[in-house]
Each structure stands twice: as C-alpha cells, then as structure tokens.
PDB file of N, CA and C in Angstrom:
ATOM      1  N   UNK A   1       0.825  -1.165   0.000  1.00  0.00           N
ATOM      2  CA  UNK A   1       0.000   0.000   0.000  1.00  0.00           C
ATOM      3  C   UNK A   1       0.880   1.244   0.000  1.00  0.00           C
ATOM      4  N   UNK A   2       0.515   1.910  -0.613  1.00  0.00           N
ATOM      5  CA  UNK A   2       1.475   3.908  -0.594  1.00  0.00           C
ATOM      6  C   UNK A   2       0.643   4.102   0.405  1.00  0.00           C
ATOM      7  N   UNK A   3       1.966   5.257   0.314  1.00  0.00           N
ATOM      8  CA  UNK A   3       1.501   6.439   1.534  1.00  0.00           C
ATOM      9  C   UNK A   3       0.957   6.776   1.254  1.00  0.00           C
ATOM     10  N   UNK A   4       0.508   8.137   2.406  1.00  0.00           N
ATOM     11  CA  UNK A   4      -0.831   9.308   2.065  1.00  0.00           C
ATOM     12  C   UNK A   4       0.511  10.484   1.450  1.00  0.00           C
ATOM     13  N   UNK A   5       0.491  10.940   0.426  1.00  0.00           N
ATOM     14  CA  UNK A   5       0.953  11.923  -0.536  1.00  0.00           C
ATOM     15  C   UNK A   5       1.221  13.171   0.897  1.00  0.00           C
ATOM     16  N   UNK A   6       0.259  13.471   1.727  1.00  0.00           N
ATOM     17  CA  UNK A   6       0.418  14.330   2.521  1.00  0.00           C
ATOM     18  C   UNK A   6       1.145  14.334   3.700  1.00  0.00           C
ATOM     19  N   UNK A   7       1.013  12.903   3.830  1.00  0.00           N
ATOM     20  CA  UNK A   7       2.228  12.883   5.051  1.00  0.00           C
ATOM     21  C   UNK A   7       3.650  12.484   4.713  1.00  0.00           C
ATOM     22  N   UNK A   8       3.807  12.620   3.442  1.00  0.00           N
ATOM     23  CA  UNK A   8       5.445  12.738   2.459  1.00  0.00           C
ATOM     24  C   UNK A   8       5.898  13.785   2.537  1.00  0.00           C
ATOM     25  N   UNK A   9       4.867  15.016   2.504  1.00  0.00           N
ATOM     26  CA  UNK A   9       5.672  16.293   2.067  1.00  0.00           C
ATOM     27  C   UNK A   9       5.566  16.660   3.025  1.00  0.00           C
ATOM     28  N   UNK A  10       4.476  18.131   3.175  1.00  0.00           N
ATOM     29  CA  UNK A  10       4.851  19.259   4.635  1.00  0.00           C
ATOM     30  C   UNK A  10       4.293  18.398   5.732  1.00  0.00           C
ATOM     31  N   UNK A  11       3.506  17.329   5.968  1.00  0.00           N
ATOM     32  CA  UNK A  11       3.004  16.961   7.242  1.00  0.00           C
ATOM     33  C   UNK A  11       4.265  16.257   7.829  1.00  0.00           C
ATOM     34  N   UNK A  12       5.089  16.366   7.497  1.00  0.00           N
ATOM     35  CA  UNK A  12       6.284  15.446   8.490  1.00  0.00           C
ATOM     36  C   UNK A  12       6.767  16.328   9.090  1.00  0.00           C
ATOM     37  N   UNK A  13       6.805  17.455   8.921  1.00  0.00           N
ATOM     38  CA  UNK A  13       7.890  18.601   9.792  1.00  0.00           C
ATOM     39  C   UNK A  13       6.987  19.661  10.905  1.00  0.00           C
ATOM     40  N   UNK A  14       5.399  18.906  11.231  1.00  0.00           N
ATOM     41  CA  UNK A  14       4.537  19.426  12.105  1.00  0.00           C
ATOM     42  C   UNK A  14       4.545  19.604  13.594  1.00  0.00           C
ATOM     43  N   UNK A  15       3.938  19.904  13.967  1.00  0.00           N
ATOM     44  CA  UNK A  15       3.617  19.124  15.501  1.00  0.00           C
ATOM     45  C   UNK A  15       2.513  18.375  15.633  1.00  0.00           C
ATOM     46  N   UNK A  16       1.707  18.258  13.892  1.00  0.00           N
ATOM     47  CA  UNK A  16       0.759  17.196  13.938  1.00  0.00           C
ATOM     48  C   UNK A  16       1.456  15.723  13.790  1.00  0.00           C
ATOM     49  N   UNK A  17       2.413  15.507  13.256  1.00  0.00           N
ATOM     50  CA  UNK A  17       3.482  14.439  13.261  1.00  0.00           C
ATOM     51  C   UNK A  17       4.223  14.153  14.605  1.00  0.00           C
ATOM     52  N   UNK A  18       4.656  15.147  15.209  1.00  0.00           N
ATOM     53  CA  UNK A  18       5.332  14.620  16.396  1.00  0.00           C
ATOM     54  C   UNK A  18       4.889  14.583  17.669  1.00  0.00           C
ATOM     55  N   UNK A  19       3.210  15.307  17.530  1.00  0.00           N
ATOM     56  CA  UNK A  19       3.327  15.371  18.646  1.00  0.00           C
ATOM     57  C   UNK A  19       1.492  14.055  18.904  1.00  0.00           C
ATOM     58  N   UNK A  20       1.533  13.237  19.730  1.00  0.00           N
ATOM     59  CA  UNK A  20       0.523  11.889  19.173  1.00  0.00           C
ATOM     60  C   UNK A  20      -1.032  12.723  19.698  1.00  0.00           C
ATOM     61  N   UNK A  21      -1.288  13.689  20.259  1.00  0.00           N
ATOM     62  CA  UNK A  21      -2.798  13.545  20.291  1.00  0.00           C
ATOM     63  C   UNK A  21      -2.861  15.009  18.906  1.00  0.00           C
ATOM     64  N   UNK A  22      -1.706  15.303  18.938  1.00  0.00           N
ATOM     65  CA  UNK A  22      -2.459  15.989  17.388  1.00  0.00           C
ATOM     66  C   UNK A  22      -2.853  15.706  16.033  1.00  0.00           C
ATOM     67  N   UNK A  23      -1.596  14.240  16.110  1.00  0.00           N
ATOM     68  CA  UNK A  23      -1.351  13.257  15.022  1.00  0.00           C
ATOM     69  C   UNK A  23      -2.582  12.142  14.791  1.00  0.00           C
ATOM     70  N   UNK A  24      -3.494  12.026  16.268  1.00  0.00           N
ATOM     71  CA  UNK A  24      -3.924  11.660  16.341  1.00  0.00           C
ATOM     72  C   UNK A  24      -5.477  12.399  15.627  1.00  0.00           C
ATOM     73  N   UNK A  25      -6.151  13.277  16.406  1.00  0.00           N
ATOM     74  CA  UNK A  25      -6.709  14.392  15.842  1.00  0.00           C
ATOM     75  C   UNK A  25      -7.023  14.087  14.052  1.00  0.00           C
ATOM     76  N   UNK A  26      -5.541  15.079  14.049  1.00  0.00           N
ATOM     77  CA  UNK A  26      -5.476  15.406  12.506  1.00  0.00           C
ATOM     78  C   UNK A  26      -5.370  14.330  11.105  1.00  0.00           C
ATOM     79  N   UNK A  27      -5.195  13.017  11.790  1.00  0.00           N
ATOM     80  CA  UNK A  27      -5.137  11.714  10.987  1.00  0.00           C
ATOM     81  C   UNK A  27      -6.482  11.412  10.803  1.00  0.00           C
ATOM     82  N   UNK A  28      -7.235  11.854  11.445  1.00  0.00           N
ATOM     83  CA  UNK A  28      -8.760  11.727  11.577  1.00  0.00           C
ATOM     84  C   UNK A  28      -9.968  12.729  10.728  1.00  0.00           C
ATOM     85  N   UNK A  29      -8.839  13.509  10.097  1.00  0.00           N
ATOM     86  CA  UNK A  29      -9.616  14.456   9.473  1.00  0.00           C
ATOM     87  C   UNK A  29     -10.130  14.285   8.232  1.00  0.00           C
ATOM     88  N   UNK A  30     -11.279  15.001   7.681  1.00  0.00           N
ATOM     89  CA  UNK A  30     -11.323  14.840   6.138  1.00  0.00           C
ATOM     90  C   UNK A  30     -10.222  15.378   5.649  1.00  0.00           C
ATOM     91  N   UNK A  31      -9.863  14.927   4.124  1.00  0.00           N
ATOM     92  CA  UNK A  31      -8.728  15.361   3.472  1.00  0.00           C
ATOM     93  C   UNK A  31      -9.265  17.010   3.164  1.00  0.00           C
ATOM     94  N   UNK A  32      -9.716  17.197   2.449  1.00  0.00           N
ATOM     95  CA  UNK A  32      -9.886  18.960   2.241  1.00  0.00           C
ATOM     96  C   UNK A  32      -9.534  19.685   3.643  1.00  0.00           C
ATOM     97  N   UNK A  33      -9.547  19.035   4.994  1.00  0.00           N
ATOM     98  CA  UNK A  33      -9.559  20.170   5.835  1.00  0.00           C
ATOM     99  C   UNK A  33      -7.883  19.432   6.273  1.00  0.00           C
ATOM    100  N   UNK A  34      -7.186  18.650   6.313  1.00  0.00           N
ATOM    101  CA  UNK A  34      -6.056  18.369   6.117  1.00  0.00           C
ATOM    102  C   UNK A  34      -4.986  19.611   5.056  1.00  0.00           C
ATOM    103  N   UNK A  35      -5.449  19.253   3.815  1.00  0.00           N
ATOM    104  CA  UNK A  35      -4.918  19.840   2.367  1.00  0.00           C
ATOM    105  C   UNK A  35      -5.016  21.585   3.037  1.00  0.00           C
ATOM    106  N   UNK A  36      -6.383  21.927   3.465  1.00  0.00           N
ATOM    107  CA  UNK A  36      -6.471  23.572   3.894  1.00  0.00           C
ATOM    108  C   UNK A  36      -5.564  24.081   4.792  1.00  0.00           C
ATOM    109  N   UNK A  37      -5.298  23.082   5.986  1.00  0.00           N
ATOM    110  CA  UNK A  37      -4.292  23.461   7.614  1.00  0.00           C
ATOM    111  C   UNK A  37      -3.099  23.392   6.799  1.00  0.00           C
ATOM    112  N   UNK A  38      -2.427  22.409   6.207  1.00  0.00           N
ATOM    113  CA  UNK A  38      -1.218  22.739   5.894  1.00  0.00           C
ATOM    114  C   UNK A  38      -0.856  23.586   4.832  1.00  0.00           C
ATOM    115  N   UNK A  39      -2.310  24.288   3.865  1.00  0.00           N
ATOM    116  CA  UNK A  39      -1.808  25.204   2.725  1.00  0.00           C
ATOM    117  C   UNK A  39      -1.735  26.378   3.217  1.00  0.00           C
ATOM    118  N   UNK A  40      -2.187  26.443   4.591  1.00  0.00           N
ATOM    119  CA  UNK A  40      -2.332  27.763   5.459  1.00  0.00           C
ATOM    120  C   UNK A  40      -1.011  27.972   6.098  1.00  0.00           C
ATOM    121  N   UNK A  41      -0.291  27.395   6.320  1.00  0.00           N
ATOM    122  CA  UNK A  41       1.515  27.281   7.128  1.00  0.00           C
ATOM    123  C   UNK A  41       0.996  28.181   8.183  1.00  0.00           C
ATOM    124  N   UNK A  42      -0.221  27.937   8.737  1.00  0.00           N
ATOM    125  CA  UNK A  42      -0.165  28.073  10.091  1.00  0.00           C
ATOM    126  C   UNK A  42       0.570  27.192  11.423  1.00  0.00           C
ATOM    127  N   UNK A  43       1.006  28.166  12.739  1.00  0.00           N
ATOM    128  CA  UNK A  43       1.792  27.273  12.905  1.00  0.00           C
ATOM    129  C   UNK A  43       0.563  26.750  14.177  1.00  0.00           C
ATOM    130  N   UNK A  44       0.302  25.410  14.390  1.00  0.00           N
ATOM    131  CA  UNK A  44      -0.622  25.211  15.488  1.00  0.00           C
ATOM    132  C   UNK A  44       0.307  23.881  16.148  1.00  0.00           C
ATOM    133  N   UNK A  45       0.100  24.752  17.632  1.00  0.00           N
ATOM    134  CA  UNK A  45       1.002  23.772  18.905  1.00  0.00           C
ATOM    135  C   UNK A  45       0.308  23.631  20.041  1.00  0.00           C
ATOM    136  N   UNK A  46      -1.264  23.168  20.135  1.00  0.00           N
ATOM    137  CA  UNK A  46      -1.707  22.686  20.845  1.00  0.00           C
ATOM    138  C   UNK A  46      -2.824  21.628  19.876  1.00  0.00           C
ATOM    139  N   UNK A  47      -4.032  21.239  21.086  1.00  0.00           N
ATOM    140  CA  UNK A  47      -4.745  20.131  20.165  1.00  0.00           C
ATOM    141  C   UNK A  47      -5.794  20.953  20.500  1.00  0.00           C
ATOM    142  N   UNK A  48      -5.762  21.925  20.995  1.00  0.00           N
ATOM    143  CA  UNK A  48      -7.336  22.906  20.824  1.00  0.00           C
ATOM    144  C   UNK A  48      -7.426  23.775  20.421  1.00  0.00           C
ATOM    145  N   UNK A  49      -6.278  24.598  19.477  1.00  0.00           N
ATOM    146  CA  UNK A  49      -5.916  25.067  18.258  1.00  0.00           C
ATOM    147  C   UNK A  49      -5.944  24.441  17.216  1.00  0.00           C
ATOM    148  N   UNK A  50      -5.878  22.975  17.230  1.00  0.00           N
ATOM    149  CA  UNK A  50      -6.249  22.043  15.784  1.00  0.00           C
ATOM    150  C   UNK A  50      -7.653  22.108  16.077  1.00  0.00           C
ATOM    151  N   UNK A  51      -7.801  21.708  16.927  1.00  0.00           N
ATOM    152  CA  UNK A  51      -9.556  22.095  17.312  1.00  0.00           C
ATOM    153  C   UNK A  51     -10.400  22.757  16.343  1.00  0.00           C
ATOM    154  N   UNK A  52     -10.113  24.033  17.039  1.00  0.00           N
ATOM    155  CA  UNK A  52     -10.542  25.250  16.160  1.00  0.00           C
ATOM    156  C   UNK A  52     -10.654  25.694  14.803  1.00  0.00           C
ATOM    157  N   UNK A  53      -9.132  25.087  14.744  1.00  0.00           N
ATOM    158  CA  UNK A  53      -9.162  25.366  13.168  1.00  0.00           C
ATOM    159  C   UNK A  53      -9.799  24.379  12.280  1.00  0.00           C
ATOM    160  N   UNK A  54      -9.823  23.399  12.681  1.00  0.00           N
ATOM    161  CA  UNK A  54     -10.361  22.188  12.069  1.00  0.00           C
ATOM    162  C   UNK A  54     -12.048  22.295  11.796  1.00  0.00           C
ATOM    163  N   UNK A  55     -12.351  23.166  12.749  1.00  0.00           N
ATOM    164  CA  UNK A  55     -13.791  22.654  12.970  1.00  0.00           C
ATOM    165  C   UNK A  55     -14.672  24.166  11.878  1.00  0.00           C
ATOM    166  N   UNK A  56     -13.824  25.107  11.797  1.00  0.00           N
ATOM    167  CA  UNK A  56     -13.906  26.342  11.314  1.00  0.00           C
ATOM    168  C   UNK A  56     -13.579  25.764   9.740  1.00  0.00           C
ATOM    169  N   UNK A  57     -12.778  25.445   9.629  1.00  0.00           N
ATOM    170  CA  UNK A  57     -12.778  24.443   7.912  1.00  0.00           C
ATOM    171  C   UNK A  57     -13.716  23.912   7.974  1.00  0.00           C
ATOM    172  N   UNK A  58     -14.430  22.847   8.759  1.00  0.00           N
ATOM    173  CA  UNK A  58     -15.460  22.093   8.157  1.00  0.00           C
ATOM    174  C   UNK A  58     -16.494  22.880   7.834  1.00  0.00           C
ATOM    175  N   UNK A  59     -17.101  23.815   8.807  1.00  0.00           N
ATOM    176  CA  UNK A  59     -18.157  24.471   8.477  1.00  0.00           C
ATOM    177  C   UNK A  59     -18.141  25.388   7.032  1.00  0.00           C
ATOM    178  N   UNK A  60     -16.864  25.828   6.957  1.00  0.00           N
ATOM    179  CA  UNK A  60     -16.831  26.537   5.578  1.00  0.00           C
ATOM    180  C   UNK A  60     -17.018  25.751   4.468  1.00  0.00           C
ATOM    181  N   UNK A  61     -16.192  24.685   4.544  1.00  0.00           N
ATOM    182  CA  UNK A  61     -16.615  23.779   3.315  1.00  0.00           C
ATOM    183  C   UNK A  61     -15.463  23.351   2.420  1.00  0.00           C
TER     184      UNK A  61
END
C-alpha cells in the first residue's frame, strides 16, 4: 500500500506528526480540511488550536 501523498511532504515537519494527540486528531480528518491546515503554514502547537481550526474548515466547506 502507498503512503498518504500528505504525510510525504509538509506533514512530516509538524507538531501534527510529532506530537501523538495531534497526530492523532489530525489523521482523523477529512482530506480537504487536512490539504487547507497545511496550505495555510499556520503554525498550530496545541490540540485545541487544531480544534478550532479544524472545525472552522469544516463548516466553511
């Protein structure tokens, strides 16, 4: 099986990668709101800042 294309490129150098309840979180996400957090190079270092942002993507769409 391949990888996910996204966790090849910018998702390895996160704190959604290193750090496990964000990795956790954000592995869980739909892809569009994945593809959006990292086209944003925001920098998010907690899991209720992925929170937020995550949940603010979904509603937009």
């Amino acid at each position: 099986m391949g990888a996910d294309p996204l966790e090849l490129c910018s998702f390895e150098n996160h704190d959604y990668q290193i750090r496990p309840e964000l990795r956790e979180y954000f592995g869980r996400l739909p892809i569009h709101v994945k593809t959006a957090i990292l086209a944003s190079g925001a920098e998010i270092t907690t899991l209720g800042e992925l929170m937020q942002i995550a949940e603010h993507l979904k509603l937009k769409g």
